[in-house]
Protein backbone atom coordinates (compact mmCIF):
# COMPACT_ATOMS: atom_id res chain seq x y z
CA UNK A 1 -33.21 18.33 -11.49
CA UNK A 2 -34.96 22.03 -11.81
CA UNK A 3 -36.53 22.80 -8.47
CA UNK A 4 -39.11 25.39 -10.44
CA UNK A 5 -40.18 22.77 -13.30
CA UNK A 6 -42.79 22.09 -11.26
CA UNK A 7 -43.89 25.80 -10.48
CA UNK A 8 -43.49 26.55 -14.77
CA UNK A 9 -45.71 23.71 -15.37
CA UNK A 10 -48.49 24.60 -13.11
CA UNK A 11 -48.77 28.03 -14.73
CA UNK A 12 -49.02 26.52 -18.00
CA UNK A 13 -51.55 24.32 -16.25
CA UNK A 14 -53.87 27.37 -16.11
CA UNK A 15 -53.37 28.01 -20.02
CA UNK A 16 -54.64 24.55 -21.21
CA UNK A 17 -57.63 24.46 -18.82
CA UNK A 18 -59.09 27.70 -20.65
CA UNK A 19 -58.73 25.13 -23.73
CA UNK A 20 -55.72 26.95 -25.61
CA UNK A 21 -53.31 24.63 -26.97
CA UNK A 22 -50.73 27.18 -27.95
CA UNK A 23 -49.59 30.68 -26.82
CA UNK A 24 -52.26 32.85 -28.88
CA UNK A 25 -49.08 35.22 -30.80
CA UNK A 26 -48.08 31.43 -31.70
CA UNK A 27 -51.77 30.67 -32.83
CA UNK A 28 -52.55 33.42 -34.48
CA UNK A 29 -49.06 33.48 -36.15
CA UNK A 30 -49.49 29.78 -37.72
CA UNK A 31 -53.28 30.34 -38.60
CA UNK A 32 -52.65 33.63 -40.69
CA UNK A 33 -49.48 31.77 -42.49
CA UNK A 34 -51.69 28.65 -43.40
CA UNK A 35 -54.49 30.56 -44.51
CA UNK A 36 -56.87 28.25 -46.11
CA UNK A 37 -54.46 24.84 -44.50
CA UNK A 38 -56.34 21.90 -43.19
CA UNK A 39 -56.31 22.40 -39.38
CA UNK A 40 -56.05 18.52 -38.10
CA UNK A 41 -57.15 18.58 -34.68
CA UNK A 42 -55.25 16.46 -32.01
CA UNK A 43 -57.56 15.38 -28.88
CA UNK A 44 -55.84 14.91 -25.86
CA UNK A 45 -56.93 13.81 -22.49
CA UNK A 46 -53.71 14.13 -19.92
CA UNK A 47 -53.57 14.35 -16.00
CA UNK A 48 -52.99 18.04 -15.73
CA UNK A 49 -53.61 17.57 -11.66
CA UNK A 50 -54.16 14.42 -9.81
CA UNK A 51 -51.79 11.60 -8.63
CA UNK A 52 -49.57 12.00 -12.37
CA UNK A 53 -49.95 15.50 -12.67
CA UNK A 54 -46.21 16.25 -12.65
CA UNK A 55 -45.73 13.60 -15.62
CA UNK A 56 -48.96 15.02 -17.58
CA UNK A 57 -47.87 18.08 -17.31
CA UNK A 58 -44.31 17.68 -18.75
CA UNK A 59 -45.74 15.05 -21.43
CA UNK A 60 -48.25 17.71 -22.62
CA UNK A 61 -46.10 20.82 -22.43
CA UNK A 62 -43.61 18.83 -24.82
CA UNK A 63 -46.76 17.62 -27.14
CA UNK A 64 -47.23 21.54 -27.78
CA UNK A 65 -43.62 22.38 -28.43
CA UNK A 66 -44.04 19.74 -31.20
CA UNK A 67 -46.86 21.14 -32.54
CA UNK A 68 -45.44 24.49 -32.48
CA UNK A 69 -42.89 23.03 -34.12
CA UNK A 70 -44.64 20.92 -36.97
CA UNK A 71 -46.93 24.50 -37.58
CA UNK A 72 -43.75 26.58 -37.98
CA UNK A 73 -41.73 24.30 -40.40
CA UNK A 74 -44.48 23.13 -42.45
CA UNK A 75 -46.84 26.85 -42.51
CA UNK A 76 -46.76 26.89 -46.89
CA UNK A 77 -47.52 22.95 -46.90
CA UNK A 78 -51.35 23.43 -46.54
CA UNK A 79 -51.55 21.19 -43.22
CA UNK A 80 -51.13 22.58 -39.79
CA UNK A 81 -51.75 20.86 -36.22
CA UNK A 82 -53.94 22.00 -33.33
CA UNK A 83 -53.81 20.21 -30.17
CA UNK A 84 -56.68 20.21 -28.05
CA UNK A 85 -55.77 19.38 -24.17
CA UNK A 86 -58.12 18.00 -21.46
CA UNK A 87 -57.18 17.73 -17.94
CA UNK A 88 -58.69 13.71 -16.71
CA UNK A 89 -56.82 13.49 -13.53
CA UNK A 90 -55.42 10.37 -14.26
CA UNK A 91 -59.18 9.05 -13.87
CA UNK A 92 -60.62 6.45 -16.60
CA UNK A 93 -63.93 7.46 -16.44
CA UNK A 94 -62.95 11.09 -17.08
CA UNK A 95 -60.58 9.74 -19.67
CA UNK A 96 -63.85 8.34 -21.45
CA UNK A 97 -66.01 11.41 -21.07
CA UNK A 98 -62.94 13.47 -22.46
CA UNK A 99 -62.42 11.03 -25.54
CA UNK A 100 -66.15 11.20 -26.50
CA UNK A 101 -66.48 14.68 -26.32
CA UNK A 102 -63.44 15.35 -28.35
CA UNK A 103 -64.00 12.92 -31.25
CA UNK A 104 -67.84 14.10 -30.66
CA UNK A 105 -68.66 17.81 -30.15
CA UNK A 106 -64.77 19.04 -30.76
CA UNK A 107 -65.01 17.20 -33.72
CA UNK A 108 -61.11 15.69 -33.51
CA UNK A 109 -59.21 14.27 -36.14
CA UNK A 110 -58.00 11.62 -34.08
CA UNK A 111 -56.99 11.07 -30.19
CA UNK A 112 -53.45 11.21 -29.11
CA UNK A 113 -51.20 11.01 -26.27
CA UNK A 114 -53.50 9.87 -23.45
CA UNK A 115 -51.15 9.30 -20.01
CA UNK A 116 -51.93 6.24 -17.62
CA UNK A 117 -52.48 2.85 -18.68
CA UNK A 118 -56.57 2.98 -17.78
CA UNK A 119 -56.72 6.19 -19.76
CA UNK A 120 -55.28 4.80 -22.53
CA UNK A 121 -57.56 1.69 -22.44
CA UNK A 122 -60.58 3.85 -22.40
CA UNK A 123 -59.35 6.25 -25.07
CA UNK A 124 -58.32 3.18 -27.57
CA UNK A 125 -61.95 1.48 -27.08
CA UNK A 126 -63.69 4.71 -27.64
CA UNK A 127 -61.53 5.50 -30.66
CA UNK A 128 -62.31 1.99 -31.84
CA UNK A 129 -66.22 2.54 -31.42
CA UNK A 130 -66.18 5.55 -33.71
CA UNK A 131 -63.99 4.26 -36.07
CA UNK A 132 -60.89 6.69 -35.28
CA UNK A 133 -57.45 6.28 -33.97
CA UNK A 134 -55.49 6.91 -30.77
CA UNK A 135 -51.60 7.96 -30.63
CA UNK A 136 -48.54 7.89 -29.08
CA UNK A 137 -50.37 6.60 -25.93
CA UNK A 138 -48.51 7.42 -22.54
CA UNK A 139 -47.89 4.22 -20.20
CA UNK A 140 -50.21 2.15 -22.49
CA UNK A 141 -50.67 -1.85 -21.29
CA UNK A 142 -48.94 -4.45 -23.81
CA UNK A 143 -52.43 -5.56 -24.79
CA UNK A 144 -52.84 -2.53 -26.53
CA UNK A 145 -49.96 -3.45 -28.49
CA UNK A 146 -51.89 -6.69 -29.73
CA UNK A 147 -52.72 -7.17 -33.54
CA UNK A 148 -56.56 -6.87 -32.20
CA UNK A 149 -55.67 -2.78 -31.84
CA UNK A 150 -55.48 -2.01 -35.13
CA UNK A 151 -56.16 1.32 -34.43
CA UNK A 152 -53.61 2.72 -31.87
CA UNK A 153 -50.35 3.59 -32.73
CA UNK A 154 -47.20 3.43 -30.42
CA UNK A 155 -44.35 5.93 -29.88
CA UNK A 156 -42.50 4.67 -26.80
CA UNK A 157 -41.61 1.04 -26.41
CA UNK A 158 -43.72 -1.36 -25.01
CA UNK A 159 -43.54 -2.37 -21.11
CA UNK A 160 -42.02 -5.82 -21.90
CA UNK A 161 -39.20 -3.82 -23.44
CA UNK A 162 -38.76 -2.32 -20.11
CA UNK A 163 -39.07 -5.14 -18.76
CA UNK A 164 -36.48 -7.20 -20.52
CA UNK A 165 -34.01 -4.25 -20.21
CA UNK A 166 -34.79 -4.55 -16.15
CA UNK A 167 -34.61 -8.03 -15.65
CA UNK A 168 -31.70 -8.99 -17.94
CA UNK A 169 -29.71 -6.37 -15.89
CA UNK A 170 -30.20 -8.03 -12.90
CA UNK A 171 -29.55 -11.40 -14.19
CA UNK A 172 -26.27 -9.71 -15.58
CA UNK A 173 -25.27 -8.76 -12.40
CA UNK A 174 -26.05 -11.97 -10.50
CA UNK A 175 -29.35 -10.93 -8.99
CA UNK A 176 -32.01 -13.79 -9.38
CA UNK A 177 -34.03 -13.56 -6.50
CA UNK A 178 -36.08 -10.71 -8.22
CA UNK A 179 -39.85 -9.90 -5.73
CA UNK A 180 -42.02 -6.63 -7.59
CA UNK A 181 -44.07 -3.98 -5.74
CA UNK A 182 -46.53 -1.92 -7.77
CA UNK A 183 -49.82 -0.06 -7.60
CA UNK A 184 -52.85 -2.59 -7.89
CA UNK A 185 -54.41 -1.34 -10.67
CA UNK A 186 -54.05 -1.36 -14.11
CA UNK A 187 -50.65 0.20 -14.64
CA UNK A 188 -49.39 -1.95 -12.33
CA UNK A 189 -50.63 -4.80 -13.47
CA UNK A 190 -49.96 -4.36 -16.63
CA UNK A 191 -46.25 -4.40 -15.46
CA UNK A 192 -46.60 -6.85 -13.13
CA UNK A 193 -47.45 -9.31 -16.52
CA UNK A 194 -44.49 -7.61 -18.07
CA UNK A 195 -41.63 -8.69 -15.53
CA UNK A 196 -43.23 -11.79 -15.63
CA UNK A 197 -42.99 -12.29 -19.50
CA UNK A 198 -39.73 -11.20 -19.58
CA UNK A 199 -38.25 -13.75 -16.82
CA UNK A 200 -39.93 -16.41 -18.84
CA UNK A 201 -38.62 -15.06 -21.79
CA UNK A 202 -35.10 -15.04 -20.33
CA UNK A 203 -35.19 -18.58 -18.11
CA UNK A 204 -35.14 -17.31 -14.79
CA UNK A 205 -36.62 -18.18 -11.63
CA UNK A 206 -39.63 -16.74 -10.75
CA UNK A 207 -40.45 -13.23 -8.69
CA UNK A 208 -39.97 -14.46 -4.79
CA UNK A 209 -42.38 -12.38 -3.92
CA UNK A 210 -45.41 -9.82 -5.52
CA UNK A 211 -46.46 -6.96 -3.76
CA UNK A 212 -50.05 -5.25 -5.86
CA UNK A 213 -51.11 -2.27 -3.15
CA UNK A 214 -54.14 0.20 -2.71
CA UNK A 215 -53.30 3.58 -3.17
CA UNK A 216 -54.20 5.96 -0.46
CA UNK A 217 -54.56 2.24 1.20
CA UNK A 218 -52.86 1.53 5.06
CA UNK A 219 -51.63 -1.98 3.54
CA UNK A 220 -47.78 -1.04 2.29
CA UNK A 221 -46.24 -2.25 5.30
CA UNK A 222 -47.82 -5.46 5.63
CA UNK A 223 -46.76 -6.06 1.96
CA UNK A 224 -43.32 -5.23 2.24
CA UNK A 225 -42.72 -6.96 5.22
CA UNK A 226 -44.12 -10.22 2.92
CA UNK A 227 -41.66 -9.20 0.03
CA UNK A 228 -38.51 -8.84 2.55
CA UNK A 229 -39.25 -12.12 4.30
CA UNK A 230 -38.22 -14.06 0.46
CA UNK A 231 -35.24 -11.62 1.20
CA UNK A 232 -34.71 -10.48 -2.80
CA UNK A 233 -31.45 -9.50 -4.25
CA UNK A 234 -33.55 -6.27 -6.66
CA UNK A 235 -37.29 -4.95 -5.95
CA UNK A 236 -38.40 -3.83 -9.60
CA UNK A 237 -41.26 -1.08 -8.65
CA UNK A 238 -44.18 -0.77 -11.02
CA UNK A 239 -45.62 2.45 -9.72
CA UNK A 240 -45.95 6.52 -9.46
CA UNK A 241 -43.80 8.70 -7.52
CA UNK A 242 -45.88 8.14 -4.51
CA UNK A 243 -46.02 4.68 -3.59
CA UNK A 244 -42.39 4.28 -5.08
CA UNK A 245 -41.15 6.85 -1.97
CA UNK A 246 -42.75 5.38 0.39
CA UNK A 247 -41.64 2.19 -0.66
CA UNK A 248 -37.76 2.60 -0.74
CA UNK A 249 -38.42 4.78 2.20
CA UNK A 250 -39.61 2.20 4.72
CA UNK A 251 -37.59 -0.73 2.62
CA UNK A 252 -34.60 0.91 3.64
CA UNK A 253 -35.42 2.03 7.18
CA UNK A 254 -36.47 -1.45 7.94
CA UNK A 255 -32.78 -2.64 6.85
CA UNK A 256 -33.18 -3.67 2.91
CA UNK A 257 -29.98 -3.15 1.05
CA UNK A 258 -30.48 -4.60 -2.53
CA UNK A 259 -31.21 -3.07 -5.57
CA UNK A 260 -34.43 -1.14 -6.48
CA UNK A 261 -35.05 -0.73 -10.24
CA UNK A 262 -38.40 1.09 -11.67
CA UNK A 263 -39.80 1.80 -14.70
CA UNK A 264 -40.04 5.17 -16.55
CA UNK A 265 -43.82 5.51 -15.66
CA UNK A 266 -42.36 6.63 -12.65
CA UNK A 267 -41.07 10.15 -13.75
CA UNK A 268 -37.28 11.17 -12.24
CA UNK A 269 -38.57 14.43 -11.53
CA UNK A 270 -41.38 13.45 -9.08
CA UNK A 271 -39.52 10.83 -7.84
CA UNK A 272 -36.55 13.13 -6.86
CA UNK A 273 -38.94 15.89 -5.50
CA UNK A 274 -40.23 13.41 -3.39
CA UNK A 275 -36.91 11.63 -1.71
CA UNK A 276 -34.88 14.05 -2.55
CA UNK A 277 -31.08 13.03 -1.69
CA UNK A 278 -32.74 9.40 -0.98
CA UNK A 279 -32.79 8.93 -4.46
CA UNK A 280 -29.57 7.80 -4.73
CA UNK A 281 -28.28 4.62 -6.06
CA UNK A 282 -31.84 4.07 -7.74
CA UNK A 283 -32.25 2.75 -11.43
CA UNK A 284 -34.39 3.80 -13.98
CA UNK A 285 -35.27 2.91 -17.18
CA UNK A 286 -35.97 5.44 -19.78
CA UNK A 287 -37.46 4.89 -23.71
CA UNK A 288 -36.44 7.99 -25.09
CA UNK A 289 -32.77 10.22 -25.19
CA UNK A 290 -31.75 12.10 -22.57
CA UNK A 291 -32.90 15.42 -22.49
CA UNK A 292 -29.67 16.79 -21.60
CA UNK A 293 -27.29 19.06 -23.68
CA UNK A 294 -26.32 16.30 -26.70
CA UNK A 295 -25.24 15.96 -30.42
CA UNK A 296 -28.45 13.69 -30.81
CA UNK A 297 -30.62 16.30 -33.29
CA UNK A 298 -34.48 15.26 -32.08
CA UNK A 299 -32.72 16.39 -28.53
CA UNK A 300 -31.08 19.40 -29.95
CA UNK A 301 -34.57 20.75 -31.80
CA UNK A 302 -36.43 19.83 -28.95
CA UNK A 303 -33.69 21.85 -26.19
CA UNK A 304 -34.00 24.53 -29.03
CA UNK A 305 -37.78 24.90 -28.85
CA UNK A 306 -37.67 24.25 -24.81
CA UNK A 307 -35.10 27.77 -25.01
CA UNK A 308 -38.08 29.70 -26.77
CA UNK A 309 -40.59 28.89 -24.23
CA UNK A 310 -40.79 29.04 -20.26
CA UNK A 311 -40.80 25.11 -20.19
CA UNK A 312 -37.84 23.12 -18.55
CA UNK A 313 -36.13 20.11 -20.35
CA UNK A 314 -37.66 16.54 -19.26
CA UNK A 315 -37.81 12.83 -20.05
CA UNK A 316 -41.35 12.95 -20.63
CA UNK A 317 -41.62 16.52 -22.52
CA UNK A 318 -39.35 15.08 -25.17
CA UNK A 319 -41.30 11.82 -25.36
CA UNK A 320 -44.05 14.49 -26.05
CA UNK A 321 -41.97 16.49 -28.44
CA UNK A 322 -41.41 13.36 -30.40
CA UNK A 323 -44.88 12.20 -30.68
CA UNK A 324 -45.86 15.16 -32.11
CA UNK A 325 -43.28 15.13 -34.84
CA UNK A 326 -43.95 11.54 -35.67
CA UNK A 327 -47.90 12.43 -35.68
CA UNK A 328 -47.08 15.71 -38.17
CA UNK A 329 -45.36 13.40 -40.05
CA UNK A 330 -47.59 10.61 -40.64
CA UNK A 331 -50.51 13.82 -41.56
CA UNK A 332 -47.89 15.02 -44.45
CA UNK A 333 -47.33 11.89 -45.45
CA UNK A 334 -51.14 10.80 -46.06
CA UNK A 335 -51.78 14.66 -47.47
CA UNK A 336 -54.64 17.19 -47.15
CA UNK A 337 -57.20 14.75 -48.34
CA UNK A 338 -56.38 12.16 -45.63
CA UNK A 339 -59.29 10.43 -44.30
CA UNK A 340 -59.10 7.81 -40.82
CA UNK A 341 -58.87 4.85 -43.13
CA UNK A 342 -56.20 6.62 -45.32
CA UNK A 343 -54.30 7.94 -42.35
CA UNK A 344 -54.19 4.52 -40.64
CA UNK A 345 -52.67 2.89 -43.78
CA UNK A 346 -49.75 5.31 -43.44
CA UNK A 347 -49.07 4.80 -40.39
CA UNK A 348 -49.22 1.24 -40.33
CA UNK A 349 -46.41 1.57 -42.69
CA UNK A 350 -44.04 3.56 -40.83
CA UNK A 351 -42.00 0.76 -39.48
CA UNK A 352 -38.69 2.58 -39.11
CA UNK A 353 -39.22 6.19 -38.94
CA UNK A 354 -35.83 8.27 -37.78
CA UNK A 355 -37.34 11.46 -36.02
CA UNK A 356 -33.65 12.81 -35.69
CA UNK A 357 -32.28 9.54 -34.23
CA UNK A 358 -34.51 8.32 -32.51
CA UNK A 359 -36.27 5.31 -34.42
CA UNK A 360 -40.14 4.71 -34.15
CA UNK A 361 -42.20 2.14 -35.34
CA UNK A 362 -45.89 2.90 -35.46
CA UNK A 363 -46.83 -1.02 -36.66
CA UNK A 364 -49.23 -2.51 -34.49
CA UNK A 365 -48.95 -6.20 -33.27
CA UNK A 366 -45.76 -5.95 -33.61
CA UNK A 367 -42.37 -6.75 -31.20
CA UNK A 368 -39.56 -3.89 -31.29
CA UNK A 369 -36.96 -5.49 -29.04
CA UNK A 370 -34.11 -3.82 -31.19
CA UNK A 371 -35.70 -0.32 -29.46
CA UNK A 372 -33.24 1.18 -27.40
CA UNK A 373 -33.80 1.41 -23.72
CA UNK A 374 -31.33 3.63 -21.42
CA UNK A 375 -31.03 2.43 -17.62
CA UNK A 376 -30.09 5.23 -15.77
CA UNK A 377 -29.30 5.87 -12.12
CA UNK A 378 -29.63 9.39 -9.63
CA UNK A 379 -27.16 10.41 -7.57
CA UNK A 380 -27.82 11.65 -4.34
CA UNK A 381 -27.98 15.67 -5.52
CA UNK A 382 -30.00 15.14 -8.47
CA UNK A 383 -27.58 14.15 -11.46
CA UNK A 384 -28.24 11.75 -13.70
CA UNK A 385 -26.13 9.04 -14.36
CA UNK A 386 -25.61 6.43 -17.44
């Protein structure tokens, strides 16, 4: 864990708020070797502050590396990316004003990498209503995966992937008695319908107890008191950094000694700057590599970019590193003259896309339970653990 990600980000913070995408030597440099390229604009509405600033941050500061990236290897091809970042808070309805005013008066090429399950519901329906697309959503519901979404393409697993990978572990280890906390609202419902697919899926007995709480609310610990009285073997925690601290915090001061497992909406790096050494002993999933030092090449190009730049190495910058490569791909693949239409039937055919070992598939309506999914564990100073 980097003590000063968190102080890097927030300066870049101040960069994408003036509505600059890339470093202007970087800008200029890419627009004066494409001279006369198709610029394909990328809209993006992140949470650049808020509640899931930290993880909007990191997910958008990758998303530009990518870019960079694309611009820098591709600058004689005729195409080049621009990426086009607006700060939503992690707020739906400033989601929506953000999506309609960059496929509007910015004039986007499509919408991509929204953060937050909400956002990304209000980004794919107002993609849908002007006939465009929306990719590589952040923390997207499984509904979004449904053959009815023609129009949004995933990069990251879906949450009953996470799910299954959660669940199944506990079974493995003789851990049944399974009760969830999570935020009550749409992220954490959607994962609340996840775990519960997935135990059906596998046989098992059903959650003991379910825990959906307010946030900024006075109600956590009524509802963990409820979830400890069915006294479960493994909490899985469907929430942000915040309500996930609190709630291993008081579980654990109140005597609770099973397992907690989250998903990777929760972001290590948040999570850790908020227990610190309490961290310990805590598993995680995660749907991309690890951004560590590694022979995987999508890690080693994005650690090689991350070198160039003032950024830090995270889970969720190389999720955003990725989904710009696979979105610069699918653009060279459908060529200069793509249209939405055009653009749509190429991705719809990427079904098993390598982006330097790591395997995508953009289909929608589709099941992926061959993805790979990495549990992971912290120890108590910060290292992560396999």
């Amino acid at each position: 864990m980097d003590g000063s990600r968190r102080k890097v980000l927030g300066k870049a913070c101040g960069a994408l708020l003036l509505g600059s995408s890339l470093p202007l030597a970087a800008l200029s440099q890419s627009t004066k070797a494409a001279a006369g390229a198709r610029i394909v604009l990328l809209g993006q509405s992140v949470p650049l502050t808020g509640a899931a600033g930290e993880i909007g941050l990191a997910f958008a500061a990758g998303s530009r590396l990518g870019v960079s990236d694309f611009n820098e290897r591709n600058a004689a091809s005729g195409l080049q990316l621009k990426l086009l970042q607006l700060d939503d808070g992690y707020d739906a309805a400033r989601a929506t004003a953000n999506a309609r005013t960059l496929l509007g008066a910015d004039k986007a090429d499509m919408l991509f990498g929204f953060v937050g399950t909400a956002s990304s519901d209000a980004g794919a329906s107002v993609a849908a209503q002007q006939g465009n697309l929306l990719f590589a959503p952040f923390a997207a519901s499984d509904s979004l995966r449904e053959a009815s979404h023609p129009n949004v393409f995933h990069v990251r697993p879906g949450m009953i992937d996470e799910a299954l990978k959660i669940v199944r572990q506990c079974a493995t280890v003789g851990q049944t008695r399974i009760a969830l906390v999570g935020d009550d609202d749409a992220m954490g419902r959607a994962g609340l319908a996840a775990v519960q697919q997935a135990i059906t899926e596998l046989k098992l007995p059903a959650l003991v107890a379910t825990a959906m709480v307010p946030a900024g609310g006075d109600k956590l610990d009524a509802a963990l008191k409820t979830v400890q009285q069915q006294t479960p073997q493994a909490i899985v925690l469907v929430s942000l950094s915040g309500t996930t601290a609190n709630a291993i915090r008081k579980l654990r001061k109140s005597g609770y000694t099973g397992s907690f497992m989250a998903f990777s909406i929760v972001g290590i790096d948040p999570l850790y700057a908020e227990l610190g050494k309490d961290i310990g002993g805590i598993v995680i999933s995660q749907v991309v590599p690890s951004p560590r030092p590694s022979a995987i090449p999508i890690v080693k190009e994005y650690r090689a970019a991350v070198d160039n730049s003032d950024q830090t190495p995270s889970y969720e910058g190389l999720e955003g590193f990725i989904a710009a490569k696979v979105v610069g791909e699918a653009v060279r693949r459908a060529g200069r003259g793509f249209t939405t239409a055009s653009l749509q039937r190429v991705m719809t055919a990427m079904t098993d896309y390598d982006v330097g070992g790591f395997r995508v598939n953009l289909r929608p309506g589709l099941r992926d339970p061959s993805r790979n999914i990495d549990l992971i564990s912290i120890s108590a100073d910060g290292r992560v653990l396999r």
